[in-house]
C-alpha atoms as a PDB file:
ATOM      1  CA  UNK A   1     105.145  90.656 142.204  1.00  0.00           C
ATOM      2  CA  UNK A   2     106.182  88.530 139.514  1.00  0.00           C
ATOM      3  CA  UNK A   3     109.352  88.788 137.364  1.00  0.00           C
ATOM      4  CA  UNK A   4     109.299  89.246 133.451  1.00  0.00           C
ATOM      5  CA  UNK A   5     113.015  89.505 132.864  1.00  0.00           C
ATOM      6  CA  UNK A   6     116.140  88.758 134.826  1.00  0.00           C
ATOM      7  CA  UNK A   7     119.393  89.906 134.018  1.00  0.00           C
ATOM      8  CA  UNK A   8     122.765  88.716 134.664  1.00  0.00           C
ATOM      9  CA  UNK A   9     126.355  89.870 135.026  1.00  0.00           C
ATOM     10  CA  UNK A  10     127.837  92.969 135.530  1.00  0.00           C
ATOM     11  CA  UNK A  11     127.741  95.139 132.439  1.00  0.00           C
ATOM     12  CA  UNK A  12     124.218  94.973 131.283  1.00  0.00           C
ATOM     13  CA  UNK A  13     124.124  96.004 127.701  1.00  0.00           C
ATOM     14  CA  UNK A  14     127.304  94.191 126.737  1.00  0.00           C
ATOM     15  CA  UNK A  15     127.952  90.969 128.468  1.00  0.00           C
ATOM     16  CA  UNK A  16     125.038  90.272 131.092  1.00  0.00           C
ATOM     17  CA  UNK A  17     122.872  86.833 130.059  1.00  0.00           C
ATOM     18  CA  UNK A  18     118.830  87.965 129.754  1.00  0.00           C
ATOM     19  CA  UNK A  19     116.335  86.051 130.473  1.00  0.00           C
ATOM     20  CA  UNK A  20     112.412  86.800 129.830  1.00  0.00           C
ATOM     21  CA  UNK A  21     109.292  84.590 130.645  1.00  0.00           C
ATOM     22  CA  UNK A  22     108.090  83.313 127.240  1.00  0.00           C
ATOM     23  CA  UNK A  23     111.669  83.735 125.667  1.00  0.00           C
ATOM     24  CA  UNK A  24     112.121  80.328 123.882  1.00  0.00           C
ATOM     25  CA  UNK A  25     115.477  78.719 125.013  1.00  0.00           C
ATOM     26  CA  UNK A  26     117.512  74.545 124.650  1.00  0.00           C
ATOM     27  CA  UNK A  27     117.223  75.163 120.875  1.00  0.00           C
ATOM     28  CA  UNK A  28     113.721  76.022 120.785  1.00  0.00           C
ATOM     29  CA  UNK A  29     112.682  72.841 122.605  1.00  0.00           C
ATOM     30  CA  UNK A  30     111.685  74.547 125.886  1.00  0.00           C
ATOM     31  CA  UNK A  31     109.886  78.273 126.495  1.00  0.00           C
ATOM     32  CA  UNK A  32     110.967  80.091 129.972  1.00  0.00           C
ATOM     33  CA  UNK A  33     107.932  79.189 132.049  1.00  0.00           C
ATOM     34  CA  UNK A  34     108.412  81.489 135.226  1.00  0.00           C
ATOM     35  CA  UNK A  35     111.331  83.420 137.040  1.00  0.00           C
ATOM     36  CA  UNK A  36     111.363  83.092 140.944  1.00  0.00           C
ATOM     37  CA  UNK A  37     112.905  84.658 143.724  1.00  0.00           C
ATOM     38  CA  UNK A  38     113.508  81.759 146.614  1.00  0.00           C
ATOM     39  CA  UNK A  39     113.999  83.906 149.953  1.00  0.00           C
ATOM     40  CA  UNK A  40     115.059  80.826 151.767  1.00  0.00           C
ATOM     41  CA  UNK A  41     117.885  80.043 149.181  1.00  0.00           C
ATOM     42  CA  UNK A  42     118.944  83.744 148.650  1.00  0.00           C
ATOM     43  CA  UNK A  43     118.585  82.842 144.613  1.00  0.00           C
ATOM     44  CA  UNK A  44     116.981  83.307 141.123  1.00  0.00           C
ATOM     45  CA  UNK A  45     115.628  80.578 139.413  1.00  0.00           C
ATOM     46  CA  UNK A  46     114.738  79.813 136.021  1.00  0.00           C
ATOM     47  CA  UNK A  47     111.860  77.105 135.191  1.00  0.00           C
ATOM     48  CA  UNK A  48     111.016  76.119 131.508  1.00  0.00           C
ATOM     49  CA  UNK A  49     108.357  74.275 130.037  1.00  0.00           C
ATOM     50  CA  UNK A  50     107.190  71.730 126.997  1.00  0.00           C
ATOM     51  CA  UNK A  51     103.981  70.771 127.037  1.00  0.00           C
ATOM     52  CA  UNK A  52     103.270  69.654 130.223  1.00  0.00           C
ATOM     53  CA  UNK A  53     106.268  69.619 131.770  1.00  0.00           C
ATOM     54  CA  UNK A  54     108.005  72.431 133.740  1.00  0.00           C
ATOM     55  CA  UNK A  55     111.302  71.675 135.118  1.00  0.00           C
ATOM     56  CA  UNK A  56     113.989  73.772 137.020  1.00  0.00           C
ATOM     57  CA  UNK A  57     116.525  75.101 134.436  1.00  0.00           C
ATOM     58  CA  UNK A  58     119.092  77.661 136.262  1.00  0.00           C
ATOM     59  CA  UNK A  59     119.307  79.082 139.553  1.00  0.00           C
ATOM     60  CA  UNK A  60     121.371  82.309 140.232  1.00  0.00           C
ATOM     61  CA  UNK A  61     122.944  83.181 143.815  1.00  0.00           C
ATOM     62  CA  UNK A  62     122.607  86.696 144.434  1.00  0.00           C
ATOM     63  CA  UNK A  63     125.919  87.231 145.293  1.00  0.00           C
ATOM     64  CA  UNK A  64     126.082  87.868 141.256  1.00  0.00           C
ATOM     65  CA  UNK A  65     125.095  91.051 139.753  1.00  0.00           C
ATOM     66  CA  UNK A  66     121.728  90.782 139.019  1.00  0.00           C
ATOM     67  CA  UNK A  67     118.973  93.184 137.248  1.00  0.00           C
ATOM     68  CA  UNK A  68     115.052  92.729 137.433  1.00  0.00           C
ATOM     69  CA  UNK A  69     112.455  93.574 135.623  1.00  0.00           C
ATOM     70  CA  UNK A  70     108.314  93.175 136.977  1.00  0.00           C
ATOM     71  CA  UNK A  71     105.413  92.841 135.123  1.00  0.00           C
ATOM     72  CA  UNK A  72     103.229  96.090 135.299  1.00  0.00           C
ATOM     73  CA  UNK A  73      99.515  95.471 134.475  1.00  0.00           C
ATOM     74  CA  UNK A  74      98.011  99.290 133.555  1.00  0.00           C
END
């Protein structure tokens, strides 16, 4: 399933960080390319892109507080 939002830190309307694929980000120099969920690594991370370039941005442990959201296709 693939992630269109990630959230992060404990109070979500007031002080958690969001992130959503698409969401330009560095200024408007990079665009959040996709969010992934690394089972081996127990983490979040974050990849952006320009042009052809996609490079690993962030990475989140999951022993933060941490709120999802999927993309639903109807």
């Amino acid at each position: 399933m693939l992630i269109r939002k990630i959230s992060i830190g404990g109070d979500y309307k007031s002080n958690a960080m969001h992130y959503l694929v698409g969401q330009e980000v560095l200024g408007g120099s990079y665009s959040i390319h996709l969010i992934q969920q690394d089972l081996e690594s127990e983490s979040f991370k974050v990849w952006v892109e320009r042009e052809n370039e996609i490079l690993l941005w962030k990475e989140f442990r999951s022993s933060m507080p941490i709120s999802l959201e999927y993309n639903i296709n109807f």
